[in-house]
C-alpha atoms as a PDB file:
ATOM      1  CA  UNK A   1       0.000   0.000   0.000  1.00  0.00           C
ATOM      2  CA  UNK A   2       3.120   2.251   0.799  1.00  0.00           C
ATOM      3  CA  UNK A   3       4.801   1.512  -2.434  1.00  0.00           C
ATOM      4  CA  UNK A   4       1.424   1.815  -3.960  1.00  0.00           C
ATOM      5  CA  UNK A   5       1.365   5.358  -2.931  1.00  0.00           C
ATOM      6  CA  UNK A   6       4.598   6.324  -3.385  1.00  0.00           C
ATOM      7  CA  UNK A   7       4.951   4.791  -7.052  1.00  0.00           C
ATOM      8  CA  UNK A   8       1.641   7.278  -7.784  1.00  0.00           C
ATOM      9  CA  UNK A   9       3.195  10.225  -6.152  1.00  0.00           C
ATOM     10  CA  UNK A  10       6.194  10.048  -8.100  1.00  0.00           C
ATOM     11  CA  UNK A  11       3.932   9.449 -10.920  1.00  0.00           C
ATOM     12  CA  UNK A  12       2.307  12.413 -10.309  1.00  0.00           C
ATOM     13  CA  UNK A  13       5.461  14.608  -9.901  1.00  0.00           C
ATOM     14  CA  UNK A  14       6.603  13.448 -12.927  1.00  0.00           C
ATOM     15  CA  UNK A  15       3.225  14.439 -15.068  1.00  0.00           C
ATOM     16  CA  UNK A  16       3.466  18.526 -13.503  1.00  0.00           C
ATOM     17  CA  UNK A  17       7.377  18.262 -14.072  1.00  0.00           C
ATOM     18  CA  UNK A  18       6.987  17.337 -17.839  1.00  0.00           C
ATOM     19  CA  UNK A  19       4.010  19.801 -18.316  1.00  0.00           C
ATOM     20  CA  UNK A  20       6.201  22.618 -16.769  1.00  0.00           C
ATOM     21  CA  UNK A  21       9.079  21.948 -19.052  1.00  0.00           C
ATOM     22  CA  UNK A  22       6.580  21.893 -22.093  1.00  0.00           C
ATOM     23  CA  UNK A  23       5.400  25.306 -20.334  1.00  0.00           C
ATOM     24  CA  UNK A  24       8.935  26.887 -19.917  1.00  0.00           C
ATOM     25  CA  UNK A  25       9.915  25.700 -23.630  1.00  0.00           C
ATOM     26  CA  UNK A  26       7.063  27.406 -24.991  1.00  0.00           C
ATOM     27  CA  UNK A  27       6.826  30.432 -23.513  1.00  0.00           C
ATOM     28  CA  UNK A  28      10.565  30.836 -24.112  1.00  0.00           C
ATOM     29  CA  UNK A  29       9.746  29.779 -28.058  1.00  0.00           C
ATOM     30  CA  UNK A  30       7.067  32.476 -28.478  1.00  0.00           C
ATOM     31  CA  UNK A  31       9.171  35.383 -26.688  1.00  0.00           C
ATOM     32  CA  UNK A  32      12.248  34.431 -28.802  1.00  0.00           C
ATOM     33  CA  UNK A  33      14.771  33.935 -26.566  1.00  0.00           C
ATOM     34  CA  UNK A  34      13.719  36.528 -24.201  1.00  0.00           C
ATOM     35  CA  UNK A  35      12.360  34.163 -21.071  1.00  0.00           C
ATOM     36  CA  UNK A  36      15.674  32.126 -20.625  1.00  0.00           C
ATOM     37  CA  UNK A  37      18.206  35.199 -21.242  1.00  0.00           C
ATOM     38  CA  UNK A  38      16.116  37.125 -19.047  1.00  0.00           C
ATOM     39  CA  UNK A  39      16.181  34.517 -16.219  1.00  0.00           C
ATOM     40  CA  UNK A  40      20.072  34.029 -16.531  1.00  0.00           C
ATOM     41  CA  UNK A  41      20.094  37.904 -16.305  1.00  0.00           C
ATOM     42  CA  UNK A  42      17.765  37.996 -13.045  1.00  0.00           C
ATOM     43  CA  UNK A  43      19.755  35.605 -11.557  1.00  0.00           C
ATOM     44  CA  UNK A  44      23.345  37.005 -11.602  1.00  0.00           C
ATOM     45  CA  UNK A  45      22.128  39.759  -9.179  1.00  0.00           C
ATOM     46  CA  UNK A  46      23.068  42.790 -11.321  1.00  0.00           C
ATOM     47  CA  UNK A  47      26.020  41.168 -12.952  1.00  0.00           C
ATOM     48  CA  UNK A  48      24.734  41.175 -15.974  1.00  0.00           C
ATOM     49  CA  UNK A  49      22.662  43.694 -18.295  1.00  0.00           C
ATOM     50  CA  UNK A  50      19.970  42.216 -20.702  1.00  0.00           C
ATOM     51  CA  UNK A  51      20.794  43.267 -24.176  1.00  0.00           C
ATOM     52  CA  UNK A  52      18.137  44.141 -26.473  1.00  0.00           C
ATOM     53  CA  UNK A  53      19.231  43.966 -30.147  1.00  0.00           C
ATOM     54  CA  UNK A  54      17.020  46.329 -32.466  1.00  0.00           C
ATOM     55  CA  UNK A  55      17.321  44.799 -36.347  1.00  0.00           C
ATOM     56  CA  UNK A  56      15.098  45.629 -39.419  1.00  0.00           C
ATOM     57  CA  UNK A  57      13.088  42.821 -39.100  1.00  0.00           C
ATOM     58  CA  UNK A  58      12.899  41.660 -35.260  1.00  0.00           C
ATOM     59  CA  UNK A  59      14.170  42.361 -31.989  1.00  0.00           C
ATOM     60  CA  UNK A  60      16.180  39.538 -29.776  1.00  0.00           C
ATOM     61  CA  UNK A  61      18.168  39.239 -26.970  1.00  0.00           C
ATOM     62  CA  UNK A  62      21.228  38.273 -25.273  1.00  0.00           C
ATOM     63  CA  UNK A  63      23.878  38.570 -22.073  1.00  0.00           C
ATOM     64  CA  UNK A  64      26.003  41.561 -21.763  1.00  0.00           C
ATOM     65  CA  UNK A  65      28.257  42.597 -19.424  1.00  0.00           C
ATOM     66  CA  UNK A  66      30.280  46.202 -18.586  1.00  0.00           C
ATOM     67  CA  UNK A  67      34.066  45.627 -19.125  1.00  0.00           C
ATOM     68  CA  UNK A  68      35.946  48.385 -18.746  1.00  0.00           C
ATOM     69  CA  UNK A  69      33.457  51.199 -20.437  1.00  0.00           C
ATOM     70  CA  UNK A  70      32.824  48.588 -22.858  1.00  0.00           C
ATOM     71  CA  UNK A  71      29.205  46.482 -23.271  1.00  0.00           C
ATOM     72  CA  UNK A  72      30.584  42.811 -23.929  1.00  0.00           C
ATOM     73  CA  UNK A  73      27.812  40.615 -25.550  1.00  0.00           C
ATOM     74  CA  UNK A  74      26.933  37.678 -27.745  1.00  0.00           C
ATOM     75  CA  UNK A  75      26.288  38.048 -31.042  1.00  0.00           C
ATOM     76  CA  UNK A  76      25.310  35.021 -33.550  1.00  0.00           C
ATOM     77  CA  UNK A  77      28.896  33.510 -32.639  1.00  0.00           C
ATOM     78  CA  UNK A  78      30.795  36.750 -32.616  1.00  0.00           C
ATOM     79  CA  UNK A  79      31.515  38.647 -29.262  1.00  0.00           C
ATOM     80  CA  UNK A  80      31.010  42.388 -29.501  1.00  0.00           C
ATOM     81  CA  UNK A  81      31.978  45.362 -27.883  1.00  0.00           C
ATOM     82  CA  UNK A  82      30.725  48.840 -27.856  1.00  0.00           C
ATOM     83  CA  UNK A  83      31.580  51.708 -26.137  1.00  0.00           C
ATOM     84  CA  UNK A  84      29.066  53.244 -23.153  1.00  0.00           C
ATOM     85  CA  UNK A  85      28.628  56.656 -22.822  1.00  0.00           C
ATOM     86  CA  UNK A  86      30.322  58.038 -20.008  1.00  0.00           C
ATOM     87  CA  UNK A  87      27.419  58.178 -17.824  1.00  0.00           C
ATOM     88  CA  UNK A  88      25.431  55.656 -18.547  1.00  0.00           C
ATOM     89  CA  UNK A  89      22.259  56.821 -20.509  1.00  0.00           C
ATOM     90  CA  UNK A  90      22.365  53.897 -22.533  1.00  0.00           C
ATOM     91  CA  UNK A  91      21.463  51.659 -19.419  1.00  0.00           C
ATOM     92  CA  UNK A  92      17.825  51.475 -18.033  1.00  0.00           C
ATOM     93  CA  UNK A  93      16.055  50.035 -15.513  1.00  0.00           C
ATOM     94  CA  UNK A  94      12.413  47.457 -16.388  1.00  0.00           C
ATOM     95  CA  UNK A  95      10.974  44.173 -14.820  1.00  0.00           C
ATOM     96  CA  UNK A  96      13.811  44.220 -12.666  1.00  0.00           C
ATOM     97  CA  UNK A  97      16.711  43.805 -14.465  1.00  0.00           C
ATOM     98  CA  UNK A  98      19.067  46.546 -16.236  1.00  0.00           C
ATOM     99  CA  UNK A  99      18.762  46.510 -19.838  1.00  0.00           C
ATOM    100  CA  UNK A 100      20.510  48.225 -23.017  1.00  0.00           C
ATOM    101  CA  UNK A 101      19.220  48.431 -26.579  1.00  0.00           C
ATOM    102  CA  UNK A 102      21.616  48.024 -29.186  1.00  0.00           C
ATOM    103  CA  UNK A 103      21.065  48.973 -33.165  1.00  0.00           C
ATOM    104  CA  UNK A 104      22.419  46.139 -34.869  1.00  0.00           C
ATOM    105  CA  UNK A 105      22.769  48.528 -38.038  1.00  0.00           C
ATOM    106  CA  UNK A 106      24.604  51.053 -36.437  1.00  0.00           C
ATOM    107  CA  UNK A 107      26.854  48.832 -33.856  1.00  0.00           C
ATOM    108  CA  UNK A 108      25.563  50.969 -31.168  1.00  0.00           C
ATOM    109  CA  UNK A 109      23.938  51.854 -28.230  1.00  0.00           C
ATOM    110  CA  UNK A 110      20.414  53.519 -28.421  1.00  0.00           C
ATOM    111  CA  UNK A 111      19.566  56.242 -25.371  1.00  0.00           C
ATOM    112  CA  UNK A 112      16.412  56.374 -23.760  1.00  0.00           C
ATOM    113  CA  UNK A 113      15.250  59.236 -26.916  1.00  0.00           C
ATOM    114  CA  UNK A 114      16.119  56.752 -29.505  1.00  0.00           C
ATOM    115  CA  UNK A 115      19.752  58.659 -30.599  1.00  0.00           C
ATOM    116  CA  UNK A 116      22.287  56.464 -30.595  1.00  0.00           C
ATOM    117  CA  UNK A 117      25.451  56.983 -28.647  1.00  0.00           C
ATOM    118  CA  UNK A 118      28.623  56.834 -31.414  1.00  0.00           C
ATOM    119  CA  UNK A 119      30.537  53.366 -31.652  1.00  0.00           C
ATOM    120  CA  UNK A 120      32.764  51.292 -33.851  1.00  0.00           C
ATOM    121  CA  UNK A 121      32.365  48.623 -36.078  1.00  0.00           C
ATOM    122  CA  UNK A 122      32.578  46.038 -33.731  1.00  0.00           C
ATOM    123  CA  UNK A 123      32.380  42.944 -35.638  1.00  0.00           C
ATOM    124  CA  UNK A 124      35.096  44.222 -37.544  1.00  0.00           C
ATOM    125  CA  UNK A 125      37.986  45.205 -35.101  1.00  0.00           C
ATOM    126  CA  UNK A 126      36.612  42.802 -31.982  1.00  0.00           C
ATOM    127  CA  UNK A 127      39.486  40.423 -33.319  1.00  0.00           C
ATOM    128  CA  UNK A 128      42.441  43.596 -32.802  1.00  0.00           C
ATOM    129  CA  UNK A 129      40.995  44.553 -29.636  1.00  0.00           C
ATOM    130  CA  UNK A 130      41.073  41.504 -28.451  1.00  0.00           C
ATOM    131  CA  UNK A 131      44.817  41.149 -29.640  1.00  0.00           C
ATOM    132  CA  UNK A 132      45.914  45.136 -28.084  1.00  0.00           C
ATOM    133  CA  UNK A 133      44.286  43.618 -25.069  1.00  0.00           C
ATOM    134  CA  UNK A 134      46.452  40.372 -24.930  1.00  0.00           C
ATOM    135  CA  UNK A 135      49.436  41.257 -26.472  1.00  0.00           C
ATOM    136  CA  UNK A 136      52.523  40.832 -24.150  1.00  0.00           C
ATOM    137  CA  UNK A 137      54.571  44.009 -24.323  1.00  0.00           C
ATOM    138  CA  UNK A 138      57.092  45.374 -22.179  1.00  0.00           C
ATOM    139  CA  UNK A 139      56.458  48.915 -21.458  1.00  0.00           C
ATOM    140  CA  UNK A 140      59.251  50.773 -19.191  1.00  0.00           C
ATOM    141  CA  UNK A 141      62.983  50.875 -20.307  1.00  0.00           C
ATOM    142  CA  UNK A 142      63.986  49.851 -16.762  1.00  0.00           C
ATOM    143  CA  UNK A 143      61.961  46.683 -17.099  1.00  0.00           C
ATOM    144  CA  UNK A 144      63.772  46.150 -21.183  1.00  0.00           C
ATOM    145  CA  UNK A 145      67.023  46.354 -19.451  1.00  0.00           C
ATOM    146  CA  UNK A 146      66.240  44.145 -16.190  1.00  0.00           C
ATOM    147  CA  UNK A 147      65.702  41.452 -18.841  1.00  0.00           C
ATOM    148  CA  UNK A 148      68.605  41.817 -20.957  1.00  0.00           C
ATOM    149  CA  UNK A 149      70.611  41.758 -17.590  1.00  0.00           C
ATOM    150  CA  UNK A 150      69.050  38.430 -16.521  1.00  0.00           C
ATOM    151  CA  UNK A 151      69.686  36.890 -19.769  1.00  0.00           C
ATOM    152  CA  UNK A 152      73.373  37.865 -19.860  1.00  0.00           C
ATOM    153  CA  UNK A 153      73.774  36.690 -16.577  1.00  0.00           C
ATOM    154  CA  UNK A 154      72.012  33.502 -17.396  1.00  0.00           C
ATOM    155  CA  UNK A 155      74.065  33.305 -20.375  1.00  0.00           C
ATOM    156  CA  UNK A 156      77.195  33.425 -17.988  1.00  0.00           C
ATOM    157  CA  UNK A 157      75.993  31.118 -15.957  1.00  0.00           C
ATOM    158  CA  UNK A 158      75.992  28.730 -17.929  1.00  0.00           C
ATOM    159  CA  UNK A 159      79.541  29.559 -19.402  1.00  0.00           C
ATOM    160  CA  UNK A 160      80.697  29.165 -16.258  1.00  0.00           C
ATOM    161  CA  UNK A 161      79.359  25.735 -15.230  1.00  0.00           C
ATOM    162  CA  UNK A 162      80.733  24.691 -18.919  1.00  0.00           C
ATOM    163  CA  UNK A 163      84.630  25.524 -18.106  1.00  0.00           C
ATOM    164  CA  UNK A 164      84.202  24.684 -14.549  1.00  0.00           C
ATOM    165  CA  UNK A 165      82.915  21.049 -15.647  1.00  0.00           C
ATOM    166  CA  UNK A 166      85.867  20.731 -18.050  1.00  0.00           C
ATOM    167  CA  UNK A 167      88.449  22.021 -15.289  1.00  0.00           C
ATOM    168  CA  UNK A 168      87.099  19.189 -13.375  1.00  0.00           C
ATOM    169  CA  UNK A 169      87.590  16.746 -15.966  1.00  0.00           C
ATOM    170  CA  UNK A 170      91.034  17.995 -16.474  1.00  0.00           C
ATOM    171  CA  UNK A 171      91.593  18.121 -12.809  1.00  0.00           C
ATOM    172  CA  UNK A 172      90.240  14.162 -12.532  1.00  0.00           C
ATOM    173  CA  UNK A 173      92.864  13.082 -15.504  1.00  0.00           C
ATOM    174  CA  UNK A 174      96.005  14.815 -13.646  1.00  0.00           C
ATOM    175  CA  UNK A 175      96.836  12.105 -11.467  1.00  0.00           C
ATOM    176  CA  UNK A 176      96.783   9.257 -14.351  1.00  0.00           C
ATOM    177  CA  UNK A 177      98.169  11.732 -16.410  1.00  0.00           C
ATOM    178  CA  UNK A 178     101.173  12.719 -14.063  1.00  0.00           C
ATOM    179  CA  UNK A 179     101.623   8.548 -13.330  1.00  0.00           C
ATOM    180  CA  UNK A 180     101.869   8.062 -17.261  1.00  0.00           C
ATOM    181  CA  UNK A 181     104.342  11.147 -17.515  1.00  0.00           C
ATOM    182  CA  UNK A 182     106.167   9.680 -15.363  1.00  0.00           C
ATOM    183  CA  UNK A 183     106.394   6.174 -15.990  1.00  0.00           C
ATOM    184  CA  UNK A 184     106.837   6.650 -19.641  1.00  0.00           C
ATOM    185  CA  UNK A 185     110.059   8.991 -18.342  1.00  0.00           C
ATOM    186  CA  UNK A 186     111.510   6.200 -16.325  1.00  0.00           C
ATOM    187  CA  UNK A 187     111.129   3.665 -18.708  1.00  0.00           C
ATOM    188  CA  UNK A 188     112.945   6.306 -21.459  1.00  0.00           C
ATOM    189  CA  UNK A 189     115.746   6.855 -18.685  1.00  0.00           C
ATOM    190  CA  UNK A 190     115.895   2.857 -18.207  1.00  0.00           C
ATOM    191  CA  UNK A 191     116.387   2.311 -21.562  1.00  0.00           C
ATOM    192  CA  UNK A 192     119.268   5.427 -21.761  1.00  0.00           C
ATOM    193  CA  UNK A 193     120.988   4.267 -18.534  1.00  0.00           C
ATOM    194  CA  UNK A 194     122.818   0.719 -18.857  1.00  0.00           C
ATOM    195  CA  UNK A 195     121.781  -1.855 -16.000  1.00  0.00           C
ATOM    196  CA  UNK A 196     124.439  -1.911 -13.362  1.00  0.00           C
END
């Protein structure tokens, strides 16, 4: 009777969890992307910034984040950056959540008036930003010679263990050397000096 009930709970459970999911894919079908970006959004707790991308033919959405004056978001496979105005009029405040609309035409960010605030093709020089921002550089002339100074002296370094390794070896050989010197001198002397 126990396992009876149980096996009909969980059969239960199972029917409003598969009708939810049906639910939750639907409404997320109809709004086009909206429901599930907008949940991911909700849930970082201001982290992110729900992007609302104005085309010709229909709006969408995606992630964004601020990085460094810059929105960072998702685009079709491409990430794209545009520049924020300085104080933020792009940005807005509904259902919660900050949000920014983007003119996919223009690469930029509308304002509140519908004027859009002045960016760069982003699709077009995300791949050199990206490389400025990674590139490994040194900056400071102090920090150009530090490094040439650690390479000489590494260079050293190693010189030195080189004829220290062969002064070793040549130190090892003396004594078989001086015994062989001085053998092969007693055996010349032997040979010049006539038995007694």
């Amino acid at each position: 009777m126990v396992n009876e009930l149980q096996s009909e709970l969980m059969l239960q459970a199972g029917y409003y969890a598969f009708v939810m999911i049906i639910v939750i894919f639907g409404i997320s079908m109809l709004l086009r992307g909206f429901f599930l970006c907008y949940v991911r959004v909700r849930l970082s707790f201001g982290k992110f910034i729900l992007v609302k991308i104005r085309t010709a033919l229909r709006d969408y959405y995606s992630v964004g984040r601020v990085e460094d004056g810059f929105l960072v978001y998702k685009c079709r496979g491409n990430m794209i950056r545009l520049n924020l105005d300085s104080n933020g009029m792009g940005i807005y405040r509904c259902i919660a959540v900050n949000w920014v609309d983007v003119d996919e035409e223009k690469n930029a960010i509308m304002k509140r008036d519908y004027d859009a605030v002045s960016g760069y093709d982003a699709k077009k020089y995300d791949n050199l930003y990206v490389r400025c921002l990674t590139k490994p550089t040194i900056n400071s002339a102090r920090d150009k010679i530090m490094l040439i100074c650690i390479v000489i002296a590494c260079l050293v370094g190693v010189a030195a263990l080189l004829v220290s390794i062969q002064n070793y070896m040549v130190v090892k050989a003396l004594p078989e050397v001086v015994k062989a010197a001085v053998k092969g001198t007693l055996t010349n002397m032997q040979g010049v000096i006539p038995a007694g």
